[in-house]
Protein backbone atom coordinates (compact mmCIF):
# COMPACT_ATOMS: atom_id res chain seq x y z
CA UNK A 1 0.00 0.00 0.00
CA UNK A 2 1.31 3.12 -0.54
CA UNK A 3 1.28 6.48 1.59
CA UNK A 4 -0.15 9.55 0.15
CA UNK A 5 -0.38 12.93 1.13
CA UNK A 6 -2.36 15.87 -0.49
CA UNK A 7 -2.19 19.49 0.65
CA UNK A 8 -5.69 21.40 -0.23
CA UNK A 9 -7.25 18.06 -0.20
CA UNK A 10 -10.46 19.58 0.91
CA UNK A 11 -10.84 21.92 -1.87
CA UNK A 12 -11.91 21.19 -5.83
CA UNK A 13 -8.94 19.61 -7.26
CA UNK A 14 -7.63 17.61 -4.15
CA UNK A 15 -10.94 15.75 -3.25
CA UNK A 16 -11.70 15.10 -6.69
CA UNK A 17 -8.29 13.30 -7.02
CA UNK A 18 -8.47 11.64 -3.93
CA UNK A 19 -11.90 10.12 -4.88
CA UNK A 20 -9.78 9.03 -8.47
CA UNK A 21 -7.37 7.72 -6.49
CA UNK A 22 -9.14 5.61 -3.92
CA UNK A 23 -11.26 4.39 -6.68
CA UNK A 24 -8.43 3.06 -8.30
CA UNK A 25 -5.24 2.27 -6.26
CA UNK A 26 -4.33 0.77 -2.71
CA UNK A 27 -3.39 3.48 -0.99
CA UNK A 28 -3.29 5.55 2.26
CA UNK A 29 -4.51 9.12 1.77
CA UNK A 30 -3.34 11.52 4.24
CA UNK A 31 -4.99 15.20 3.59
CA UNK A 32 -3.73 18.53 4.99
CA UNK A 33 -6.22 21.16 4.74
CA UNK A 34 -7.02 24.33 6.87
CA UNK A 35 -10.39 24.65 5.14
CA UNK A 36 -10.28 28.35 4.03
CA UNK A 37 -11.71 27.51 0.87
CA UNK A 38 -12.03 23.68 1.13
CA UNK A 39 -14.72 21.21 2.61
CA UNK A 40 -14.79 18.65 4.41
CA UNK A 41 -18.02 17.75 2.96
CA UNK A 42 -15.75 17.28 -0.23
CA UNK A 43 -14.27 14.00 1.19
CA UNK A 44 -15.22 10.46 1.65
CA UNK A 45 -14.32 10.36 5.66
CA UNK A 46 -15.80 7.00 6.22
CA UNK A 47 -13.01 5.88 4.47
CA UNK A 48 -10.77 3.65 6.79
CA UNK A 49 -7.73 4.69 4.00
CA UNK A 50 -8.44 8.18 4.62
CA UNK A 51 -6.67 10.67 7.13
CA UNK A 52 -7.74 14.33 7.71
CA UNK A 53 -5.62 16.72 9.78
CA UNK A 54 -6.53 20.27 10.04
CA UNK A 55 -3.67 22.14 9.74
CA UNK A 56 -2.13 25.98 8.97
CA UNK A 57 0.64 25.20 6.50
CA UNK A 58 2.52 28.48 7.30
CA UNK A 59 3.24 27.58 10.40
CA UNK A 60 6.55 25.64 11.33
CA UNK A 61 6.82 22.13 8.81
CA UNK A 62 8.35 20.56 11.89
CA UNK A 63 5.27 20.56 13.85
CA UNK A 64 3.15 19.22 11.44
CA UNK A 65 2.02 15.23 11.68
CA UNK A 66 5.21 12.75 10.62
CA UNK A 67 4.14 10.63 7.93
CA UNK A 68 7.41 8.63 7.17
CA UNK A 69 8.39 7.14 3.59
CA UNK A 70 5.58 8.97 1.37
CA UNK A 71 5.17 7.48 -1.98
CA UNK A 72 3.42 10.94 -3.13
CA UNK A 73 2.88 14.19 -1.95
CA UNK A 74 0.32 16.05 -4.44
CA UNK A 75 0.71 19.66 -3.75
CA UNK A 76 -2.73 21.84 -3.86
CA UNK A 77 -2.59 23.80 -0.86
CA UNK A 78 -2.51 27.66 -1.84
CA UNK A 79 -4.15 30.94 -2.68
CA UNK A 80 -6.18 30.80 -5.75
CA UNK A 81 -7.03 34.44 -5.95
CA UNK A 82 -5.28 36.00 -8.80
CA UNK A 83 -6.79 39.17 -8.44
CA UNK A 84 -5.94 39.53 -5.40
CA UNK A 85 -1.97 40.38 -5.49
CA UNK A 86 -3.21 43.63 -6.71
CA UNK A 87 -4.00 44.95 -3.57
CA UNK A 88 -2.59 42.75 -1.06
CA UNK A 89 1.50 41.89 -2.30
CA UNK A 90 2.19 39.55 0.41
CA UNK A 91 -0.47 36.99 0.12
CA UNK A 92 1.28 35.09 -2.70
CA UNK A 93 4.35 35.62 -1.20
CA UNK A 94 3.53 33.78 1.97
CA UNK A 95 0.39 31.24 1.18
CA UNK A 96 2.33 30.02 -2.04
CA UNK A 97 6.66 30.66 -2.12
CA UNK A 98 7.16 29.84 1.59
CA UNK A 99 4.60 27.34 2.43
CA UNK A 100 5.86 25.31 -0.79
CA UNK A 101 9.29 25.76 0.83
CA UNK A 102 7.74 24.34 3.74
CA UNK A 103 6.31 21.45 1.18
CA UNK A 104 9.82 21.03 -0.07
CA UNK A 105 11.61 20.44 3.65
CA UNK A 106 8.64 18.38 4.90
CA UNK A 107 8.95 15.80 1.56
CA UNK A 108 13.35 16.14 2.25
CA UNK A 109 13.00 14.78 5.69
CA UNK A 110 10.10 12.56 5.31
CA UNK A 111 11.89 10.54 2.72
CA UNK A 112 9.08 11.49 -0.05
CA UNK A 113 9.32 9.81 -3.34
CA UNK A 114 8.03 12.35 -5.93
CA UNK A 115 5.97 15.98 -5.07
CA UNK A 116 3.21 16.56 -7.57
CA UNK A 117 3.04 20.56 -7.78
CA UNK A 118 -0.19 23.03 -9.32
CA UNK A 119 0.89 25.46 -10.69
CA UNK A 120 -0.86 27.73 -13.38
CA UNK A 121 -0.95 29.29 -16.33
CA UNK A 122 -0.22 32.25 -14.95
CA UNK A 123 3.11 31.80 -14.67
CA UNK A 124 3.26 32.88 -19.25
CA UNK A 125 1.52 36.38 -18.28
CA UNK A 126 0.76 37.25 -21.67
CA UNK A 127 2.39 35.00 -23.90
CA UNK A 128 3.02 36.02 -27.88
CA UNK A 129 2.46 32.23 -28.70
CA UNK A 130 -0.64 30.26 -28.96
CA UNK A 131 -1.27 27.57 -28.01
CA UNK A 132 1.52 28.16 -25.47
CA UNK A 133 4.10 25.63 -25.09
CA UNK A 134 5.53 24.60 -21.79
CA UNK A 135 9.06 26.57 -23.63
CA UNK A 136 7.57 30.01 -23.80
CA UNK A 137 10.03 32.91 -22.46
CA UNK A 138 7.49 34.73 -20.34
CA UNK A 139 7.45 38.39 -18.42
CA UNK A 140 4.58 38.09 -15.22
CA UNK A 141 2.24 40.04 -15.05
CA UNK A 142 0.86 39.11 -11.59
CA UNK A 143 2.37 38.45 -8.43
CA UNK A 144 0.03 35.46 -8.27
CA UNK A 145 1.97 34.02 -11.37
CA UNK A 146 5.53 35.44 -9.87
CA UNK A 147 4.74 33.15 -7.10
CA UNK A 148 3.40 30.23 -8.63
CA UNK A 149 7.08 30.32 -10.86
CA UNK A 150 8.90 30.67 -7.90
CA UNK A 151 7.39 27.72 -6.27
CA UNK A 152 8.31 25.66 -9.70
CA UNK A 153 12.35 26.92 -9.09
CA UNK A 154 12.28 25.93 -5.57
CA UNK A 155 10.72 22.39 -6.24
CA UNK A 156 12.93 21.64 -9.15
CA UNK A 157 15.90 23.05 -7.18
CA UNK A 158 15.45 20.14 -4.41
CA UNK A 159 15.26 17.63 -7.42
CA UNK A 160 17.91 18.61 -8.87
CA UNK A 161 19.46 17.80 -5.07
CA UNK A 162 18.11 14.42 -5.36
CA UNK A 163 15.85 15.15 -2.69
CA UNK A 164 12.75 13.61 -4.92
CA UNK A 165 11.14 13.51 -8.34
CA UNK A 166 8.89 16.18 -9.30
CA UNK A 167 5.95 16.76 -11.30
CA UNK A 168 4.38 20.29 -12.25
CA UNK A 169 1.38 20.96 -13.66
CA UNK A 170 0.56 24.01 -15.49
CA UNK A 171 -3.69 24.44 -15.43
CA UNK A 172 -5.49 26.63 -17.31
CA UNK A 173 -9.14 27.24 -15.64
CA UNK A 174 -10.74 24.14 -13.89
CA UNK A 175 -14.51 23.25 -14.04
CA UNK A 176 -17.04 20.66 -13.19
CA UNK A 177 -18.49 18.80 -9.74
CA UNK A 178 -16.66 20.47 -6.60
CA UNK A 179 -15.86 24.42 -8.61
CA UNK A 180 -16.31 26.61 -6.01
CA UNK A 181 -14.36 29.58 -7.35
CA UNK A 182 -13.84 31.12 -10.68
CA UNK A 183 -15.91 33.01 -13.51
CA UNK A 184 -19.02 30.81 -13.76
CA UNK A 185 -19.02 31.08 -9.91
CA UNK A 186 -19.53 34.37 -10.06
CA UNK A 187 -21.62 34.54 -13.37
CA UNK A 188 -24.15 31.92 -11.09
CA UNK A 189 -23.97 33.69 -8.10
CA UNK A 190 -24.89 37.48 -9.43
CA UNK A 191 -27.25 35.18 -11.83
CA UNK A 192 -29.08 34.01 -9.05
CA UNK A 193 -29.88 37.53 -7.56
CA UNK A 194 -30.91 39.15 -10.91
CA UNK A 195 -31.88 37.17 -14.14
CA UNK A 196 -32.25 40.43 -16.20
CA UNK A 197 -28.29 41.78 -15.75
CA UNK A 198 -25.04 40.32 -15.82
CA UNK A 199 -22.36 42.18 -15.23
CA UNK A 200 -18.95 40.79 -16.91
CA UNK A 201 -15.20 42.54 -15.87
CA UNK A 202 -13.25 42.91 -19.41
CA UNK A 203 -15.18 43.31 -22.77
CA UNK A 204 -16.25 39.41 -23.49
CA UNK A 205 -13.74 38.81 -26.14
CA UNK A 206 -10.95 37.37 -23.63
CA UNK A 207 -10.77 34.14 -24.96
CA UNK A 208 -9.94 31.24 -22.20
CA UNK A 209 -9.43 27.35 -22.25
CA UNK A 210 -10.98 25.62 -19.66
CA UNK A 211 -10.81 21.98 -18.33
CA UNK A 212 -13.47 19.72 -16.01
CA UNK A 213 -12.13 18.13 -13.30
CA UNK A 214 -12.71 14.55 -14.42
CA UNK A 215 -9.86 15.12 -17.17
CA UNK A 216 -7.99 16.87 -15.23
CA UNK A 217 -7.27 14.85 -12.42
CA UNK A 218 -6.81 11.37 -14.63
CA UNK A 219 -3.87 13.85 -16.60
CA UNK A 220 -2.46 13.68 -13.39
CA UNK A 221 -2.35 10.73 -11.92
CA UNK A 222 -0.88 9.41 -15.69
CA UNK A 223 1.73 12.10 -16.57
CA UNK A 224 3.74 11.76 -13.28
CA UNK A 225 5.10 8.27 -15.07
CA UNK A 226 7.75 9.98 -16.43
CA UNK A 227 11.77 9.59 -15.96
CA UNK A 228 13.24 12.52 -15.05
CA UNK A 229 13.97 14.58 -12.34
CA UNK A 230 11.28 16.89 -12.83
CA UNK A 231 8.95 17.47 -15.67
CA UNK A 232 6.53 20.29 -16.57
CA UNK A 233 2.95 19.68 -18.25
CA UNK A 234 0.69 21.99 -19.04
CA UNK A 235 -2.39 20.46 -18.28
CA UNK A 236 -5.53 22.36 -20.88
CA UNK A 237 -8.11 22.08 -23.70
CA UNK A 238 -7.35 21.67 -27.27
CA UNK A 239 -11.00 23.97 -27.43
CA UNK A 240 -10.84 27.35 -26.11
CA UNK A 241 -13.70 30.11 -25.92
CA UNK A 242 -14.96 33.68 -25.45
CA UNK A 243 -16.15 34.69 -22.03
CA UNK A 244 -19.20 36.29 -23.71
CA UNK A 245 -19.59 32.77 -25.33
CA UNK A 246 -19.06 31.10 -21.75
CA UNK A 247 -22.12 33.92 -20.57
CA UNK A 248 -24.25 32.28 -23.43
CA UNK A 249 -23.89 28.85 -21.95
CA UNK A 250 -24.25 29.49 -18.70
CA UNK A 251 -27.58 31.23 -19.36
CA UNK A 252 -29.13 29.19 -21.88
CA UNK A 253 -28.11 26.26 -19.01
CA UNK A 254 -30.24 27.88 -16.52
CA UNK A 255 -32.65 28.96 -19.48
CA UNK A 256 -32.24 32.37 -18.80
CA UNK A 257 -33.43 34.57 -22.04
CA UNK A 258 -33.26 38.60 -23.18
CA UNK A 259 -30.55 39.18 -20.14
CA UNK A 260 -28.37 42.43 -20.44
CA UNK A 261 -24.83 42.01 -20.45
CA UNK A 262 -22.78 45.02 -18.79
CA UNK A 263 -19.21 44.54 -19.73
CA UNK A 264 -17.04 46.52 -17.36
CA UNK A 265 -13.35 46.74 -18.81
CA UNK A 266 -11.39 46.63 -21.95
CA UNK A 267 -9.71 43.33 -23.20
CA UNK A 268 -8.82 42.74 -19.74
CA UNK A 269 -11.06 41.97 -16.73
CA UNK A 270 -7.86 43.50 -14.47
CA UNK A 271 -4.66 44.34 -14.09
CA UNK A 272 -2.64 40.79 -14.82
CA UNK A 273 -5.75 39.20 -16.59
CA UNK A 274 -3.99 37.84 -19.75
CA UNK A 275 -6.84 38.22 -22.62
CA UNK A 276 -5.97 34.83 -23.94
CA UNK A 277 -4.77 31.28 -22.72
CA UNK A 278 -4.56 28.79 -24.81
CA UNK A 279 -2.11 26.06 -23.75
CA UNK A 280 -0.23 23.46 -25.89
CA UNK A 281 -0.65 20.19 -24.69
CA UNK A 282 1.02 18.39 -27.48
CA UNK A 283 3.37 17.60 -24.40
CA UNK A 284 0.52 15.49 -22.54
CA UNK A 285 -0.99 14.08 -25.41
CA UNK A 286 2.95 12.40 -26.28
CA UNK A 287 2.33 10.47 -22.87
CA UNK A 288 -1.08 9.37 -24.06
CA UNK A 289 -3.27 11.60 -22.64
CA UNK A 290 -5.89 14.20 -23.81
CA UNK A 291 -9.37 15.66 -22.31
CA UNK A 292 -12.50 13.35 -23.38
CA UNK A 293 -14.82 16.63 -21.95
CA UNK A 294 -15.82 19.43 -24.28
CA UNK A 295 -15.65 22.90 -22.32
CA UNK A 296 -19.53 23.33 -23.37
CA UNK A 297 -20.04 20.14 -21.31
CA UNK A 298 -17.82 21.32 -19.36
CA UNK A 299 -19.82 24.41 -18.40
CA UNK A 300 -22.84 22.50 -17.99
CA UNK A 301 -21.43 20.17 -15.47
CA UNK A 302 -20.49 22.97 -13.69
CA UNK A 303 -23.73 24.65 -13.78
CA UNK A 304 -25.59 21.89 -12.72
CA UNK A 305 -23.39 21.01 -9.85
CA UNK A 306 -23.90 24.82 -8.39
CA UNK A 307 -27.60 24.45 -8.92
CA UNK A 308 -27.74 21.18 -6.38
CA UNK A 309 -25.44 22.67 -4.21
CA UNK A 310 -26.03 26.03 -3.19
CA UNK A 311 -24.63 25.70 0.32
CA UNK A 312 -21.66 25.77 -1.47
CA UNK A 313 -22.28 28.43 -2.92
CA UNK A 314 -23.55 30.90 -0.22
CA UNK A 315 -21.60 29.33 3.03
């Protein structure tokens, strides 16, 4: 049996990997989570093969719970607010840089075999190549993304030290069962309080790729068979699509007609919103994997998750 830990595995990505995972392997999950953002509603706790500590990750690695000779550490825990390095510069710095440090020491001296990082594709800013290859020179244009690049240097560093593999993942946008942040979040939520207005940040042309969860998480769990060190995927749609095209869906999902759309912004929603990502994942597809989901269905999966869960939505 192997050990496993995930960081964030209460949130959208982490408990929908776990459930992959204990579908399909014998393993021990242990989960770190301090449940800012993530649920414990999100996880199977009956499990026997499933830990849960509720723990602060910036606080000191060597008081957190030993778990000796990890197999995997899958690395979710962090701030997923882009927008918010605008106003607050140390968030990033702190909740992403130094708790992956943290990450880094805790996998050295527990004897971890390989750390599975997420980062983003931030990390490009705005890219002059599309779809953008995991290659691309790249200037930030958000501390988020500053961070998020800075975590990749520190975690490749340590393999390079023979400290452990590494995998990192670069996502575009995630959807499907468990979202509970993001642009169809909000488009729901201000949906649900007025059916004749939507207000959208940019102009609707930004065009974005987008991936559902149930891709997603089988990319991972497949691409960290590799043989090096460390590796880099991005991890995204061959599909890709307007955010005034993503209002369409969403509306015509909750049959919502003759709605206004305000669009508040230029070709960017905000400062560091890149007005296109589109990923190449000609890299992923070489280790035999590619997303089954169409971001349409995509969309709707999302949509009708939100609708049956509006706890989630409102907590």
């Amino acid at each position: 049996m192997q050990n496993i830990l995930v960081t964030g595995g209460a949130g959208f990505i982490g408990s929908n990997l776990i459930s992959e995972l204990l579908k399909n392997f014998d393993i021990k999950v242990y989960i770190f989570d301090n449940l800012s953002t993530g649920r414990k509603e999100n996880l199977p706790l009956n499990n026997p093969n499933l830990v849960f500590f509720e723990i602060d990750l910036s606080t000191d690695y060597k008081e957190w719970p030993v778990i000796k000779n990890l197999n995997y550490i899958y690395h979710f825990a962090a701030n997923a607010d882009v927008r918010g390095g605008i106003l607050n510069r140390d968030i990033d710095l702190h909740q992403n840089l130094l708790v992956t440090k943290s990450v880094c020491d805790y996998a050295r001296i527990n004897n971890c075999e390989h750390l599975i990082f997420a980062s983003s594709a931030a990390v490009y800013g705005e890219p002059s190549n599309f779809p953008t290859s995991e290659n691309e020179c790249f200037r930030q244009t958000s501390v988020y993304g500053a961070s998020k690049l800075a975590c990749e240097a520190f975690i490749q560093a340590y393999s390079e030290y023979g400290d452990f593999k590494s995998s990192i993942f670069r996502f575009v946008s995630w959807i499907g069962v468990g979202y509970s942040h993001g642009v169809i979040y909000d488009f729901y939520k201000k949906l649900k309080i007025n059916k004749k207005y939507l207000e959208i940040l940019g102009d609707g042309s930004q065009r974005k790729s987008f991936l559902d969860v149930s891709d997603g998480v089988k990319g991972i769990i497949k691409l960290v068979n590799h043989n090096s060190k460390s590796e880099i995927f991005n991890l995204g749609h061959s599909e890709i699509m307007s955010v005034k095209e993503l209002a369409d869906i969403v509306c015509q999902s909750l049959s919502i007609k003759n709605i206004n759309y305000k669009f508040s912004g230029t070709k960017r929603g905000w400062i560091g919103d890149s007005p296109m990502v589109h990923l190449d994942i000609s890299k992923a597809k070489s280790y035999n994997w590619e997303p089954k989901v169409s971001i349409k269905k995509g969309v709707i999966n999302t949509i009708n998750y939100l609708s049956e869960d509006n706890k989630n939505l409102f907590r």
